[in-house]
PDB file of N, CA and C in Angstrom:
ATOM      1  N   UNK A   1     158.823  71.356  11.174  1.00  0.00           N
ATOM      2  CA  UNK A   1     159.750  71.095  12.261  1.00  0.00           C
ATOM      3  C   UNK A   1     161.203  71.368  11.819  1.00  0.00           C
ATOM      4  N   UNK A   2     161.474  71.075  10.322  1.00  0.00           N
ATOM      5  CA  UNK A   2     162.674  71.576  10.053  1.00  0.00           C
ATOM      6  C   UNK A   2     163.398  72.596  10.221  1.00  0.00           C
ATOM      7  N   UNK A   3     161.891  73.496   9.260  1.00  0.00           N
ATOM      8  CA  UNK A   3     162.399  75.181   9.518  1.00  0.00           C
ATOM      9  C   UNK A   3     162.799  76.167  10.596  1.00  0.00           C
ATOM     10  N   UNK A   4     161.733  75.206  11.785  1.00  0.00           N
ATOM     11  CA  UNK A   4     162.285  75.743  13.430  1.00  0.00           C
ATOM     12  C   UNK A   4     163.223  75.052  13.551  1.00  0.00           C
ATOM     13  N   UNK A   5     164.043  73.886  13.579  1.00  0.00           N
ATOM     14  CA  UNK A   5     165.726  73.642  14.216  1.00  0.00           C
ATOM     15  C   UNK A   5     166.280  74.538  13.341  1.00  0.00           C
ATOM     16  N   UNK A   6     166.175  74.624  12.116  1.00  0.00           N
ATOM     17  CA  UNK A   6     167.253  75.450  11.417  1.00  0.00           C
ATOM     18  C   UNK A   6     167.449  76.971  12.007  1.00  0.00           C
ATOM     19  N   UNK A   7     166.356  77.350  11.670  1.00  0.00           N
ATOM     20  CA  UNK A   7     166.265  78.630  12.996  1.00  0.00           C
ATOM     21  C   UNK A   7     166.473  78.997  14.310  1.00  0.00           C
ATOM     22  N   UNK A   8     166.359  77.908  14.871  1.00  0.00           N
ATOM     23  CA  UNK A   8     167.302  78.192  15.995  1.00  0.00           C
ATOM     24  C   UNK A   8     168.432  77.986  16.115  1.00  0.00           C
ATOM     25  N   UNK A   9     169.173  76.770  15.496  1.00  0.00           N
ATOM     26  CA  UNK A   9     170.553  76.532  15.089  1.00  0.00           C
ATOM     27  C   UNK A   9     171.248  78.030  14.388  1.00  0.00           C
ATOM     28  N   UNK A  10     170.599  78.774  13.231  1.00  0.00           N
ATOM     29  CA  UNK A  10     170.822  79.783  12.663  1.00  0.00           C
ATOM     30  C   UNK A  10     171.143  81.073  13.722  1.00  0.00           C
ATOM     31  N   UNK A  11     169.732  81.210  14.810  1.00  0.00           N
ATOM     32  CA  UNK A  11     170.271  81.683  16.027  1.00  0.00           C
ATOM     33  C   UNK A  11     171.018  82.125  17.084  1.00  0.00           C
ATOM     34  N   UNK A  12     171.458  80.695  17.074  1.00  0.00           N
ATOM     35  CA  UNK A  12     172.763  80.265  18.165  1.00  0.00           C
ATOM     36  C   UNK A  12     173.688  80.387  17.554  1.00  0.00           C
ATOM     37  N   UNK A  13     174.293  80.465  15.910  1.00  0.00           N
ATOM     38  CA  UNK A  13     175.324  80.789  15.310  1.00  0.00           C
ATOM     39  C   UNK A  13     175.819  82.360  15.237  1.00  0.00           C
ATOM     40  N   UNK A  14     174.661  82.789  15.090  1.00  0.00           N
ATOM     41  CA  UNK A  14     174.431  84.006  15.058  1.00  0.00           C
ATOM     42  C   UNK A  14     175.071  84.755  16.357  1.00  0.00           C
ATOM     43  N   UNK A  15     174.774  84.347  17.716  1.00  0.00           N
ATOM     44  CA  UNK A  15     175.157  84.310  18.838  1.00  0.00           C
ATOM     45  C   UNK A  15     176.312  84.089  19.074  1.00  0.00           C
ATOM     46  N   UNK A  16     176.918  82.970  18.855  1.00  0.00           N
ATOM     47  CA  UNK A  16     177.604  82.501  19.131  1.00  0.00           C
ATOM     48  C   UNK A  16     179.317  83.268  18.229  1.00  0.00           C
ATOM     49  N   UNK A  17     178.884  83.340  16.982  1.00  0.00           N
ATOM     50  CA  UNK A  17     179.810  84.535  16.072  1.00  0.00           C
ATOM     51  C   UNK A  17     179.860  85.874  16.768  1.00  0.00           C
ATOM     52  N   UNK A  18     178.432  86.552  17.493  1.00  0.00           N
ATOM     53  CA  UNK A  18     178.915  87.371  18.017  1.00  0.00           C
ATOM     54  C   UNK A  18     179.949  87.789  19.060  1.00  0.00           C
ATOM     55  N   UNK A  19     179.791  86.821  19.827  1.00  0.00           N
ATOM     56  CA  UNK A  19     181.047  86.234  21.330  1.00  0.00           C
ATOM     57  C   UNK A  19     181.719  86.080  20.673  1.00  0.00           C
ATOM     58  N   UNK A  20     182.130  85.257  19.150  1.00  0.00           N
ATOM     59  CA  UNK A  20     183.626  85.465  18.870  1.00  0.00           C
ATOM     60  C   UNK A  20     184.385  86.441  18.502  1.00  0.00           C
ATOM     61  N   UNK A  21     183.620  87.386  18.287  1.00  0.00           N
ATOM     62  CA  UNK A  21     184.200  88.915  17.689  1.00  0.00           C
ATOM     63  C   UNK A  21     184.420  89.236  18.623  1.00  0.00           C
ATOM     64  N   UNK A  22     183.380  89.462  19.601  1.00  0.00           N
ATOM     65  CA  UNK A  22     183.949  90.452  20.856  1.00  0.00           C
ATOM     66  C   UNK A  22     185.136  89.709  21.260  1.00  0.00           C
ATOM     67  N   UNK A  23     185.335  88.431  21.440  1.00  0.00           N
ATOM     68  CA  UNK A  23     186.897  87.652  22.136  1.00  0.00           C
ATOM     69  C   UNK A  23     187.708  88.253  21.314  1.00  0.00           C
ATOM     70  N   UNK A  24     187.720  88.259  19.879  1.00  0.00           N
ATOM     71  CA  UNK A  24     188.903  88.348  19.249  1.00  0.00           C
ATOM     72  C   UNK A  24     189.001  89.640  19.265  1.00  0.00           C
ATOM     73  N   UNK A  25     188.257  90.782  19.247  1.00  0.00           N
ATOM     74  CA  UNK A  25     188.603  92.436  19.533  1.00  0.00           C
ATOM     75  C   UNK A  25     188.953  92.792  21.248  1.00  0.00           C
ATOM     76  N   UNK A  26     188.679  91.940  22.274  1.00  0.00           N
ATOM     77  CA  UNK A  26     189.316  92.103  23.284  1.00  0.00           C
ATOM     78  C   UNK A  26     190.960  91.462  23.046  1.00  0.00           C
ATOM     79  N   UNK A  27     191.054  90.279  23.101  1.00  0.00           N
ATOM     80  CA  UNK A  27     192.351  90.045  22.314  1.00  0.00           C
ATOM     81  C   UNK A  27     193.295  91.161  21.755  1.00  0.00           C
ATOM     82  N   UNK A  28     192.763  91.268  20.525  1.00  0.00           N
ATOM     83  CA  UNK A  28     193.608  92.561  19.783  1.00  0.00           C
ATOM     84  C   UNK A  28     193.686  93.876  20.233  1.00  0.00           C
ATOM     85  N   UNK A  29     193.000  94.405  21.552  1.00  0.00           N
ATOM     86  CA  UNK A  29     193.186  95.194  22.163  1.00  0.00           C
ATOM     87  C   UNK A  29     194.039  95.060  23.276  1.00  0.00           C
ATOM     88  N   UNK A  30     194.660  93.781  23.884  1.00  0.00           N
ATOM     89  CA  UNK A  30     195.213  93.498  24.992  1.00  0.00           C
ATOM     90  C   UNK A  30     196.386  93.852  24.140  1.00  0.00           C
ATOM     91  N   UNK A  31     196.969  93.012  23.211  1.00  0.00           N
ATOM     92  CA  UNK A  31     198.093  93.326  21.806  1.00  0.00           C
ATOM     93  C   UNK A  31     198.629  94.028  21.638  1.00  0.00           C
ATOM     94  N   UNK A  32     197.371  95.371  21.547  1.00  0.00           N
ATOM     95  CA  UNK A  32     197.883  96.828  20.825  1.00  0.00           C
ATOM     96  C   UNK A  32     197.369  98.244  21.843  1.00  0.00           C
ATOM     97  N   UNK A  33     198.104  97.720  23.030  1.00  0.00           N
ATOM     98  CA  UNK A  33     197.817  98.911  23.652  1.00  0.00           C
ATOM     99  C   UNK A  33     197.954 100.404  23.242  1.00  0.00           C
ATOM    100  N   UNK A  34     198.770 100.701  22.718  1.00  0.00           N
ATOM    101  CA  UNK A  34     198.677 101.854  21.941  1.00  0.00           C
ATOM    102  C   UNK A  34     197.909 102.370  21.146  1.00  0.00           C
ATOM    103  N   UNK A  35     196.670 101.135  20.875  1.00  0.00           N
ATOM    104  CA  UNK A  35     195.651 101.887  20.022  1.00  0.00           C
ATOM    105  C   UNK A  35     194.331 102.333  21.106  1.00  0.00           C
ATOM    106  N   UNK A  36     194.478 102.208  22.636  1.00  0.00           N
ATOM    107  CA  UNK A  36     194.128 102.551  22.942  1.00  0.00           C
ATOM    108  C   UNK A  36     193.311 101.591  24.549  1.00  0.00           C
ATOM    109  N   UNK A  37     192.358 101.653  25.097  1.00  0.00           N
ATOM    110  CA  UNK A  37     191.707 101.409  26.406  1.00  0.00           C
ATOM    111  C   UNK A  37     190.471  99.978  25.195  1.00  0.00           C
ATOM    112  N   UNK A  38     190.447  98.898  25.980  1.00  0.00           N
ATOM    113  CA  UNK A  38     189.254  98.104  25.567  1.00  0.00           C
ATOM    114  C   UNK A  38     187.804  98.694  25.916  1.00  0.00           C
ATOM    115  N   UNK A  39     187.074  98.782  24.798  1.00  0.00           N
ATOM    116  CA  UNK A  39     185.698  99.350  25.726  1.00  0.00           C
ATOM    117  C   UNK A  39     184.653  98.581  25.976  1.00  0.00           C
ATOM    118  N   UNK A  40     184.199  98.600  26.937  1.00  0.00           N
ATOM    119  CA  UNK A  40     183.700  97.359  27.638  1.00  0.00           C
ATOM    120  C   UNK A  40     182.099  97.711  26.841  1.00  0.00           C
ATOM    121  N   UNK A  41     181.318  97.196  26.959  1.00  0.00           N
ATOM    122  CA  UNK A  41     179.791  97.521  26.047  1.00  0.00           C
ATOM    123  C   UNK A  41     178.977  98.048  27.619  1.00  0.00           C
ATOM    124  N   UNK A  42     179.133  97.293  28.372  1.00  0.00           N
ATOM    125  CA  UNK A  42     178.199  97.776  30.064  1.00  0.00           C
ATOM    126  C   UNK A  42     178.650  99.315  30.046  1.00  0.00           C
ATOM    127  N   UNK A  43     179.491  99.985  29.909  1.00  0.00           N
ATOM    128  CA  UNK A  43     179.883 101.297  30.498  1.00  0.00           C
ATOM    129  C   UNK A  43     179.630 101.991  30.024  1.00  0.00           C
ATOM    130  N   UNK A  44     178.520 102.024  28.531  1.00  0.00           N
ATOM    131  CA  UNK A  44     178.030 103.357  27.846  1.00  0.00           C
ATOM    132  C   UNK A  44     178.424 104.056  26.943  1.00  0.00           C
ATOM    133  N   UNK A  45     178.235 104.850  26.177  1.00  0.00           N
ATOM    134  CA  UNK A  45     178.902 105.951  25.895  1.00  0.00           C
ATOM    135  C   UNK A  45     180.053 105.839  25.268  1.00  0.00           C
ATOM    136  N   UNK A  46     180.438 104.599  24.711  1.00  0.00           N
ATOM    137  CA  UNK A  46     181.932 104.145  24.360  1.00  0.00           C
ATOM    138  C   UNK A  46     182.816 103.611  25.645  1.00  0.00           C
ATOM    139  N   UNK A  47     183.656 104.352  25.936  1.00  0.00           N
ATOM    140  CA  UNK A  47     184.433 104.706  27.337  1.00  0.00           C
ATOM    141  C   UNK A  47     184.423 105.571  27.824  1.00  0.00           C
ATOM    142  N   UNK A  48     183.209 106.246  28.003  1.00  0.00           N
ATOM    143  CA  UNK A  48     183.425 107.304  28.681  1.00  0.00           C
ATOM    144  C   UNK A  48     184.161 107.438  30.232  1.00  0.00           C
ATOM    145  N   UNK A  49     184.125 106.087  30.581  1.00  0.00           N
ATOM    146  CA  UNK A  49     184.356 105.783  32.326  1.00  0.00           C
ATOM    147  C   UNK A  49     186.018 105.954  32.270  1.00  0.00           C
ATOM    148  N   UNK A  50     186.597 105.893  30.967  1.00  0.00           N
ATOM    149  CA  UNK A  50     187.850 105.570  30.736  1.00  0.00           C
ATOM    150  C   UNK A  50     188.615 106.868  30.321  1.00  0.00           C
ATOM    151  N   UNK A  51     187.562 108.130  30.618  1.00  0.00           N
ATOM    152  CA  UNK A  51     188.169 109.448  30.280  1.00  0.00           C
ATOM    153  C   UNK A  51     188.390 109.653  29.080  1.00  0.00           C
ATOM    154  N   UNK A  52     187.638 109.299  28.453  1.00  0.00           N
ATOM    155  CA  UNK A  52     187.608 109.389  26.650  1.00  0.00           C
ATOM    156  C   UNK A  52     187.165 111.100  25.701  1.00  0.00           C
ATOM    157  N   UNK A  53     186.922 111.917  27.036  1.00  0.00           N
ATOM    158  CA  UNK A  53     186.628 113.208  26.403  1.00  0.00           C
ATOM    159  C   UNK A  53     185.062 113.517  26.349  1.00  0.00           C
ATOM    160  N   UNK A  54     184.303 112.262  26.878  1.00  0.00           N
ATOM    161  CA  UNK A  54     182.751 112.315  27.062  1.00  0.00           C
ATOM    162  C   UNK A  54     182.535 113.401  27.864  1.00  0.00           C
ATOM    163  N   UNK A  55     181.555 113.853  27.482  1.00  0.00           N
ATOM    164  CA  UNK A  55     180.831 115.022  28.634  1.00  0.00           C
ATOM    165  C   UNK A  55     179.750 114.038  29.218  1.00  0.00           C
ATOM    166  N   UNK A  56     179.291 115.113  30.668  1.00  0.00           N
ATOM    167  CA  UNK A  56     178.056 113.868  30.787  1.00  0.00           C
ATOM    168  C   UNK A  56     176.676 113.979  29.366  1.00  0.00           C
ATOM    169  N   UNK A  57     176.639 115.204  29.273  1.00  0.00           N
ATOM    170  CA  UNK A  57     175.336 115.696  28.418  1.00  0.00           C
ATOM    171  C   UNK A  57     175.659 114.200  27.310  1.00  0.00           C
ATOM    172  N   UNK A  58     176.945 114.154  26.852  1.00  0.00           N
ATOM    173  CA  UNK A  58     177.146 113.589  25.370  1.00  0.00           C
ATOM    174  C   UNK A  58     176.259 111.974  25.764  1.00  0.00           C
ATOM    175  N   UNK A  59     176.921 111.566  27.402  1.00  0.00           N
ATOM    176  CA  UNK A  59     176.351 110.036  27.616  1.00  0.00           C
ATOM    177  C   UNK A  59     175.108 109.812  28.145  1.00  0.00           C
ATOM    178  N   UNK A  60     174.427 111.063  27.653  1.00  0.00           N
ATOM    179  CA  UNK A  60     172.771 110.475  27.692  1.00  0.00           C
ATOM    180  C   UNK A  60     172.156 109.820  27.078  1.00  0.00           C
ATOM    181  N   UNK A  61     171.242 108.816  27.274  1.00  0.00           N
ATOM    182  CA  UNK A  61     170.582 108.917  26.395  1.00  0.00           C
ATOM    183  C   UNK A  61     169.049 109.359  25.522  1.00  0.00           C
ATOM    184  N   UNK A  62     168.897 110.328  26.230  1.00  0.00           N
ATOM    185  CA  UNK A  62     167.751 111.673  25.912  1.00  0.00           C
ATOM    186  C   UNK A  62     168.294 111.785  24.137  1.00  0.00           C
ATOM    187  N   UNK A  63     167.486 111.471  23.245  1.00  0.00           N
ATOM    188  CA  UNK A  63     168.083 112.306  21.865  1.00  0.00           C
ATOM    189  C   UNK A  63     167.449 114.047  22.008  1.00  0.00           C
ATOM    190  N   UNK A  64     167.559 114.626  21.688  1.00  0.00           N
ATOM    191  CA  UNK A  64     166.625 115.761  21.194  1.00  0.00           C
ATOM    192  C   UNK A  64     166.295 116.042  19.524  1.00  0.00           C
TER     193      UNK A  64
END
């Protein structure tokens, strides 16, 4: 019973560190506009929605 709370606790940290990165790299992108557009993770392709030089071919995701 231990090893499962720890694991899920381990989990949710895990989780939960990830949401803090993304806050703090949206953050530092509001900051430093000059380094460029925030890229959202829903929109693909990097930014492609944001005119980033994507072709469509590039934002497939077909590998060959």
């Amino acid at each position: 019973m231990r090893t499962y709370l720890i694991t899920i606790g381990l989990i949710f940290a895990i989780l939960a560190g990830g949401i803090f990165v993304q806050r703090l790299y949206q953050r530092f992108a509001q900051r430093h506009p000059e380094l460029g557009p925030f890229r959202e993770e829903e929109s693909g392709c990097g930014s492609c929605s944001a005119g980033s030089g994507c072709s469509t071919t590039s934002c497939s995701t077909n590998s060959k």
